[in-house]
PDB file of N, CA and C in Angstrom:
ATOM      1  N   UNK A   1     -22.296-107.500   5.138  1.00  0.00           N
ATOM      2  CA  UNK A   1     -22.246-106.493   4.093  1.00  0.00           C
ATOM      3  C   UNK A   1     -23.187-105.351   4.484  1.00  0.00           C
ATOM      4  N   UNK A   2     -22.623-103.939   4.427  1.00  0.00           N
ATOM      5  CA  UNK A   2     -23.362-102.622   4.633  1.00  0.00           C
ATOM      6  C   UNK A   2     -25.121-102.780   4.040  1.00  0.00           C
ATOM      7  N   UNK A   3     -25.936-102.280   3.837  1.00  0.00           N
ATOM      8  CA  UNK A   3     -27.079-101.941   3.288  1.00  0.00           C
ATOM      9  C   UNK A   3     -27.295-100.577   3.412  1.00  0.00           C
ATOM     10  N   UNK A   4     -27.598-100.270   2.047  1.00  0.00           N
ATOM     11  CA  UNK A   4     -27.944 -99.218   1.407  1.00  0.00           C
ATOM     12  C   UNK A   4     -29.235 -98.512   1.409  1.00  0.00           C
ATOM     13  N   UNK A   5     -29.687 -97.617   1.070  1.00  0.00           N
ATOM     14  CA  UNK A   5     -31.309 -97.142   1.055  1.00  0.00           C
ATOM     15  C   UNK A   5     -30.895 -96.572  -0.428  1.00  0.00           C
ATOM     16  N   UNK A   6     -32.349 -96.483  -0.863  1.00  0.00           N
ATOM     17  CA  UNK A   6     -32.844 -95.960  -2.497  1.00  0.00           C
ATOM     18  C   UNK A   6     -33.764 -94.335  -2.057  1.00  0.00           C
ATOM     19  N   UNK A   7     -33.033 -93.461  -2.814  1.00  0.00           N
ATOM     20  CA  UNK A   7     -34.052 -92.227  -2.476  1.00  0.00           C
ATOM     21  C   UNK A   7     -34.347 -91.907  -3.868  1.00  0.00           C
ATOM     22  N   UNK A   8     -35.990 -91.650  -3.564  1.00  0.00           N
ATOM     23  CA  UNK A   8     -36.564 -91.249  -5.159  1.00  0.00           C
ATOM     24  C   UNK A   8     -36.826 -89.454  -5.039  1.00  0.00           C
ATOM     25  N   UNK A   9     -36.461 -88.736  -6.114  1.00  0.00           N
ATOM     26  CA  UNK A   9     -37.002 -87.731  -6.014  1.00  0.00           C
ATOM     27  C   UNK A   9     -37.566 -87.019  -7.395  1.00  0.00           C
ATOM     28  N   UNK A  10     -38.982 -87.011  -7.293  1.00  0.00           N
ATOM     29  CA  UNK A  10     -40.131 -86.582  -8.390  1.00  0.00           C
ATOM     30  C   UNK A  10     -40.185 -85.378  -8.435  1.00  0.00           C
ATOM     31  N   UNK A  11     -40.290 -84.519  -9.576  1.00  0.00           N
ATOM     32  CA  UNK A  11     -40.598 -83.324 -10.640  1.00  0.00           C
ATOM     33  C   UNK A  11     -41.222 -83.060 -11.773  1.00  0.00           C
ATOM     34  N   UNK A  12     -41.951 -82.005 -11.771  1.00  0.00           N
ATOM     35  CA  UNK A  12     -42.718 -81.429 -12.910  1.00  0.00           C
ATOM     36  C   UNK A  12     -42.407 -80.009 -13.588  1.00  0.00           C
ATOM     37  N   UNK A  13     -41.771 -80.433 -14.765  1.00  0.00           N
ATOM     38  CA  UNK A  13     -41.567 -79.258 -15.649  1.00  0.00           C
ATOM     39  C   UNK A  13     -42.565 -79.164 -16.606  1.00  0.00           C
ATOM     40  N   UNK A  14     -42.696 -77.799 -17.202  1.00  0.00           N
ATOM     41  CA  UNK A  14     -43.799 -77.333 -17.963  1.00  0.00           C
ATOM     42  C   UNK A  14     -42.899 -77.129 -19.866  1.00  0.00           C
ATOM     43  N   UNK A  15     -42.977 -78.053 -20.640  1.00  0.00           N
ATOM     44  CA  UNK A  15     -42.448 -77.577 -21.880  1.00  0.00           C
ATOM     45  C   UNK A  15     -42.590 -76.448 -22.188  1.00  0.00           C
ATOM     46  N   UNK A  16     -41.800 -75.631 -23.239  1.00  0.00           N
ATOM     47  CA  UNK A  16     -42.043 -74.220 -23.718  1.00  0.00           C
ATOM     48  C   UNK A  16     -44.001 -74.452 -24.776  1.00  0.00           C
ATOM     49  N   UNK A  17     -43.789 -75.656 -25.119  1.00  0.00           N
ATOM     50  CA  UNK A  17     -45.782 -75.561 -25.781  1.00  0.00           C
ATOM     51  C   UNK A  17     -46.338 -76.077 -24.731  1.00  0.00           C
ATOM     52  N   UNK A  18     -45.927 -76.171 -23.361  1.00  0.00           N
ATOM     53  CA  UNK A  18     -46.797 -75.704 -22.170  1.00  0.00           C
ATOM     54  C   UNK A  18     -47.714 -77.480 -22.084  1.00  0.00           C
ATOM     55  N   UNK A  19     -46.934 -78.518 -22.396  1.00  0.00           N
ATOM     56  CA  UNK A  19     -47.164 -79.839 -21.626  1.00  0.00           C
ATOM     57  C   UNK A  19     -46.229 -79.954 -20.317  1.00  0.00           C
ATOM     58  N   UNK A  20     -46.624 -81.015 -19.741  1.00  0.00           N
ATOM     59  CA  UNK A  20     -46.146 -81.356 -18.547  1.00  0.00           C
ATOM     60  C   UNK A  20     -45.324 -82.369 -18.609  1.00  0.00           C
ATOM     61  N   UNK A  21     -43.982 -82.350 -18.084  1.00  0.00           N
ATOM     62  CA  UNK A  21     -43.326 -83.904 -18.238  1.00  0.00           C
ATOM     63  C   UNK A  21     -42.623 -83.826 -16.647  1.00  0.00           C
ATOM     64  N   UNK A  22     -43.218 -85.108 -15.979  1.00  0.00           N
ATOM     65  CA  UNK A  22     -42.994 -85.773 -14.992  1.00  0.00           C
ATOM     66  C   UNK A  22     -41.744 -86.810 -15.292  1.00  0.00           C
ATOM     67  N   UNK A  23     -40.801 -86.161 -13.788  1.00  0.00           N
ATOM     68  CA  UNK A  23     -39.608 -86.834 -13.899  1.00  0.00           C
ATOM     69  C   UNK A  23     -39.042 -87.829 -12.774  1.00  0.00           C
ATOM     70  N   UNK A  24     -38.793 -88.925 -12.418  1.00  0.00           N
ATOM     71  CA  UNK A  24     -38.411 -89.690 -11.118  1.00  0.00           C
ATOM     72  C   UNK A  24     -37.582 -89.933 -11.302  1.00  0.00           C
ATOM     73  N   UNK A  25     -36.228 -89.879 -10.273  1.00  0.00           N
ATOM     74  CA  UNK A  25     -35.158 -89.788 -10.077  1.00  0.00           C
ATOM     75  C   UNK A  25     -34.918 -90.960  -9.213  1.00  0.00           C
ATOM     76  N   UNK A  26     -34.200 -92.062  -9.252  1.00  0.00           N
ATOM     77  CA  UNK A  26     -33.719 -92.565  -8.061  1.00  0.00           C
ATOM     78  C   UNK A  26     -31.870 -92.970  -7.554  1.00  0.00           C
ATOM     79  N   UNK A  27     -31.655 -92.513  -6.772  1.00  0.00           N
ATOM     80  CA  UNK A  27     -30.382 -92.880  -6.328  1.00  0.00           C
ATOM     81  C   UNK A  27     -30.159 -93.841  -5.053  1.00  0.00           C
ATOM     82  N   UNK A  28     -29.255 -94.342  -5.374  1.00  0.00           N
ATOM     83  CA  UNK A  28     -28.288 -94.886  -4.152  1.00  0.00           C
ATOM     84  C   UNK A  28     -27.060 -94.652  -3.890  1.00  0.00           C
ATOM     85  N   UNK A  29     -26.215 -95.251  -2.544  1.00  0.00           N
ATOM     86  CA  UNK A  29     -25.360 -95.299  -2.536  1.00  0.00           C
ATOM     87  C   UNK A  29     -24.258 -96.411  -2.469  1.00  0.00           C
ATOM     88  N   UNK A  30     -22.982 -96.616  -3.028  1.00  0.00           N
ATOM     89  CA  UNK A  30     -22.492 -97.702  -3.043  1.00  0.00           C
ATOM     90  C   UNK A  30     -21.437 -98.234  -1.557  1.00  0.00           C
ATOM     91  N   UNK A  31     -21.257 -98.799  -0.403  1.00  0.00           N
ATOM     92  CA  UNK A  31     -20.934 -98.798   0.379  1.00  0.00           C
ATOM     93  C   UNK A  31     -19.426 -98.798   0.184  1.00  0.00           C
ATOM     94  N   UNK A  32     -18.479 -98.054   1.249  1.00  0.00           N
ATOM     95  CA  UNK A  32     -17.099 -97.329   1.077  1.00  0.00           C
ATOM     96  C   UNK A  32     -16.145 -98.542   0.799  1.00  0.00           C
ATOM     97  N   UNK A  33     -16.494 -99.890   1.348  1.00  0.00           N
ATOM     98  CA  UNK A  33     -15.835-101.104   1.528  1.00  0.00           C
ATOM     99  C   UNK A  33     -15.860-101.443   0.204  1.00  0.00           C
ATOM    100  N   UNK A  34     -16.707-101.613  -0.389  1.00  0.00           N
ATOM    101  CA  UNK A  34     -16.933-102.122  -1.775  1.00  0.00           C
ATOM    102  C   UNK A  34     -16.206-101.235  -2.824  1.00  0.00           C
ATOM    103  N   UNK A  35     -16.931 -99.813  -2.651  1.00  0.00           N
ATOM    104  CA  UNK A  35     -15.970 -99.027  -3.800  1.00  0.00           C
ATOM    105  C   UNK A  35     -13.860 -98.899  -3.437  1.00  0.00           C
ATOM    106  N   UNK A  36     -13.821 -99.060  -2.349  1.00  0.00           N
ATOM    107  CA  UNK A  36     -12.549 -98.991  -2.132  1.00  0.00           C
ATOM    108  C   UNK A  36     -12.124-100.814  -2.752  1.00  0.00           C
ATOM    109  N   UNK A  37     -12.493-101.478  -2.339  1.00  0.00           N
ATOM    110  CA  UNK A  37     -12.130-102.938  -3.282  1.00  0.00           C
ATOM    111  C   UNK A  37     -11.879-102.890  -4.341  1.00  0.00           C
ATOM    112  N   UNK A  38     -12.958-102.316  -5.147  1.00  0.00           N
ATOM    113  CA  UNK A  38     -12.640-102.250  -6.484  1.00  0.00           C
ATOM    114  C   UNK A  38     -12.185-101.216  -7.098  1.00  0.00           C
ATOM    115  N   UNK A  39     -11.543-100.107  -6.117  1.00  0.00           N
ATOM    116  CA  UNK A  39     -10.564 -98.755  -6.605  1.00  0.00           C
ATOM    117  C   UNK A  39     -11.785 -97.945  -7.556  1.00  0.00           C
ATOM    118  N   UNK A  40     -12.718 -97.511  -6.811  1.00  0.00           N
ATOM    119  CA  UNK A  40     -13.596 -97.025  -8.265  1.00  0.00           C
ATOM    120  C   UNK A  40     -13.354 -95.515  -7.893  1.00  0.00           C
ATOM    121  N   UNK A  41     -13.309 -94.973  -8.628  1.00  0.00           N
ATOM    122  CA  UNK A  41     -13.242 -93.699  -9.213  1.00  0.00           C
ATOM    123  C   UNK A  41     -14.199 -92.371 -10.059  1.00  0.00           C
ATOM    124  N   UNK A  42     -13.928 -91.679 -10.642  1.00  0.00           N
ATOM    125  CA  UNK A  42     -14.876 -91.173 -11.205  1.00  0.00           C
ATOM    126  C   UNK A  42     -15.100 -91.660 -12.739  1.00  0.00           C
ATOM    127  N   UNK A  43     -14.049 -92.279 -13.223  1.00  0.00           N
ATOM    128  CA  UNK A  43     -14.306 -93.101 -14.539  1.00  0.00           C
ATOM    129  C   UNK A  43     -15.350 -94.237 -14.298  1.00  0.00           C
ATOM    130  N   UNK A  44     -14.891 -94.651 -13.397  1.00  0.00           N
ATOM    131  CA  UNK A  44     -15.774 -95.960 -13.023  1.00  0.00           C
ATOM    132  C   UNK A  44     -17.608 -95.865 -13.661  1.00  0.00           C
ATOM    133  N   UNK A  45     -17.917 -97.302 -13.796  1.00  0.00           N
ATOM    134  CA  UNK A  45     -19.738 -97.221 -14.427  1.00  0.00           C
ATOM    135  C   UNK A  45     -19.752 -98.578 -13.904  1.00  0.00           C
ATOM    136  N   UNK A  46     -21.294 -98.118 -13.428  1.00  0.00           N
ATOM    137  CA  UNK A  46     -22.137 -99.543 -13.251  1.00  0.00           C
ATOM    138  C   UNK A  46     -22.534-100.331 -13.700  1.00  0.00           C
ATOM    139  N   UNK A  47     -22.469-101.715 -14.634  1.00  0.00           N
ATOM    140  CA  UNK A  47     -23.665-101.923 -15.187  1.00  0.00           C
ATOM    141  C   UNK A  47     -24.772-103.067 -14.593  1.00  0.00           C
ATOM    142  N   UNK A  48     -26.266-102.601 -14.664  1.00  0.00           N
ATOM    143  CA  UNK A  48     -26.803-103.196 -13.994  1.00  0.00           C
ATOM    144  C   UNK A  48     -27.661-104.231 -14.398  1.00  0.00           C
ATOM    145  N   UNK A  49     -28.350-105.247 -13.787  1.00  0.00           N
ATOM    146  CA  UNK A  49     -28.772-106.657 -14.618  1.00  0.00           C
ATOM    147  C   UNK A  49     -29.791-107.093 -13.350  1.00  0.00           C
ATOM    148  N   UNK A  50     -30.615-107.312 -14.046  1.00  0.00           N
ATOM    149  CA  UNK A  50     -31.811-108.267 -13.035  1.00  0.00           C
ATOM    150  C   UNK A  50     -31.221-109.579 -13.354  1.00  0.00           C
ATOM    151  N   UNK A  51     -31.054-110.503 -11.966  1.00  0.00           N
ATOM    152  CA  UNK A  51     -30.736-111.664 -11.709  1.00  0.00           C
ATOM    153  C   UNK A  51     -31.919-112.156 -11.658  1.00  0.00           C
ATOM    154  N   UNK A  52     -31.323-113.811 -12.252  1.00  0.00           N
ATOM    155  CA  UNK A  52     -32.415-114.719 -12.284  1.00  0.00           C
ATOM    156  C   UNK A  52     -33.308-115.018 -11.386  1.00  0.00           C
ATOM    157  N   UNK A  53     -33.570-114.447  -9.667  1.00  0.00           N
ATOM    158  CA  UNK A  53     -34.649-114.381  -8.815  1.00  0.00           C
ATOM    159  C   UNK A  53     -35.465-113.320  -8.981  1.00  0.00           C
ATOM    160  N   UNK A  54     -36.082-113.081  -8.839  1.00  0.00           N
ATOM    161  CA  UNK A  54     -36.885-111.871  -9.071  1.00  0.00           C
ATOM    162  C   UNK A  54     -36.783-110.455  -7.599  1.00  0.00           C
ATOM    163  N   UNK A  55     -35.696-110.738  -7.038  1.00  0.00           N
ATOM    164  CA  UNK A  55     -34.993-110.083  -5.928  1.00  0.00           C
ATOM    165  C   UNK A  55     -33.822-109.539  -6.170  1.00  0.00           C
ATOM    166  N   UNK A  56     -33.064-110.574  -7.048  1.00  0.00           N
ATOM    167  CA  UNK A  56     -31.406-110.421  -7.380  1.00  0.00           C
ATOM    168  C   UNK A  56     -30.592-109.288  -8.123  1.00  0.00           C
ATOM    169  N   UNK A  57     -29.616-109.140  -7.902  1.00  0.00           N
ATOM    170  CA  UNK A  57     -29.532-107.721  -9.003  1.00  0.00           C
ATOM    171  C   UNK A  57     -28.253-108.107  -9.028  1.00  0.00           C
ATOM    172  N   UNK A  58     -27.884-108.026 -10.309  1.00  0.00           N
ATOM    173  CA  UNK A  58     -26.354-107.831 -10.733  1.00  0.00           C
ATOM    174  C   UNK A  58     -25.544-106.722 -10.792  1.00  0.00           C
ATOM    175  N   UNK A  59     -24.518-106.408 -10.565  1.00  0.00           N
ATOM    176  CA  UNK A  59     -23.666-105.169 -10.542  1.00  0.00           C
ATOM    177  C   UNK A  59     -22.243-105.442 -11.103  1.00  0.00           C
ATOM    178  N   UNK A  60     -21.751-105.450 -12.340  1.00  0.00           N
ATOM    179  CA  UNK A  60     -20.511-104.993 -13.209  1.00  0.00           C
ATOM    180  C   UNK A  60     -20.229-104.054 -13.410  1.00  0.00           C
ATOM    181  N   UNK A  61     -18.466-103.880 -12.105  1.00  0.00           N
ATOM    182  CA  UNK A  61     -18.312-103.015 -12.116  1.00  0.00           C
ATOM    183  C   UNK A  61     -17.654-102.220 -13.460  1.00  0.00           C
ATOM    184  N   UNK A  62     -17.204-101.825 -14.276  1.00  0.00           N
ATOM    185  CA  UNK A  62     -16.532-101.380 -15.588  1.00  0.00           C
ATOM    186  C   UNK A  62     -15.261 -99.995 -14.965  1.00  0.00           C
ATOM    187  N   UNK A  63     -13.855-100.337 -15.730  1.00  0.00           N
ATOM    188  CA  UNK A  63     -12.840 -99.468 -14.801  1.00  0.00           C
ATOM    189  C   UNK A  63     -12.885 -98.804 -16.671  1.00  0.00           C
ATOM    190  N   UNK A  64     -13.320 -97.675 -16.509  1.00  0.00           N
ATOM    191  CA  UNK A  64     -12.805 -96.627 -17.933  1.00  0.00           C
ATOM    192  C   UNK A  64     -11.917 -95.675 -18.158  1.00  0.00           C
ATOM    193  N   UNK A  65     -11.080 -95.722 -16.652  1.00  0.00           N
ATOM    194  CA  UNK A  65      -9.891 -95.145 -16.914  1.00  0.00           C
ATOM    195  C   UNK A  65      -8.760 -95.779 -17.934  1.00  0.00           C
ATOM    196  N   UNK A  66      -8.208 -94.456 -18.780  1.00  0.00           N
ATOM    197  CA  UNK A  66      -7.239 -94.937 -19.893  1.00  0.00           C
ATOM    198  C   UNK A  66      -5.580 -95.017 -19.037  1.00  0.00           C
ATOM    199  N   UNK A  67      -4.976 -96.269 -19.291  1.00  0.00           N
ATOM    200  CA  UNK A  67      -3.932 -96.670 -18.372  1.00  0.00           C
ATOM    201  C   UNK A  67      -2.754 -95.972 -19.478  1.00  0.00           C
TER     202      UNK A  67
END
């Protein structure tokens, strides 16, 4: 199975009453084999779940296109 990388990318905006709110972003990507398996699309959603190891991660895929 492919492996993926996680990219984080951090920002600071200034509110209009002039506080600071810090923002972290992280993305991935889903490998072409996998999204082509499961026909995903732009309807398509992830949902995500910490598995019972403290490593594990769950991924349900959800199809929200209306047939």
């Amino acid at each position: 199975m492919p492996e993926t990388t996680v990219s984080v990318t951090e920002s600071t905006t200034t509110n209009p009453d002039g506080d600071d709110y810090h923002r972290k972003q992280y993305r991935t990507t889903i490998p072409k084999d996998l999204a082509e398996f499961f026909d995903m699309d732009r309807e398509t959603t992830l949902e995500w779940k910490v598995g019972g190891a403290s490593n594990k991660l769950e991924i349900i895929v959800h199809d929200n296109s209306e047939e």
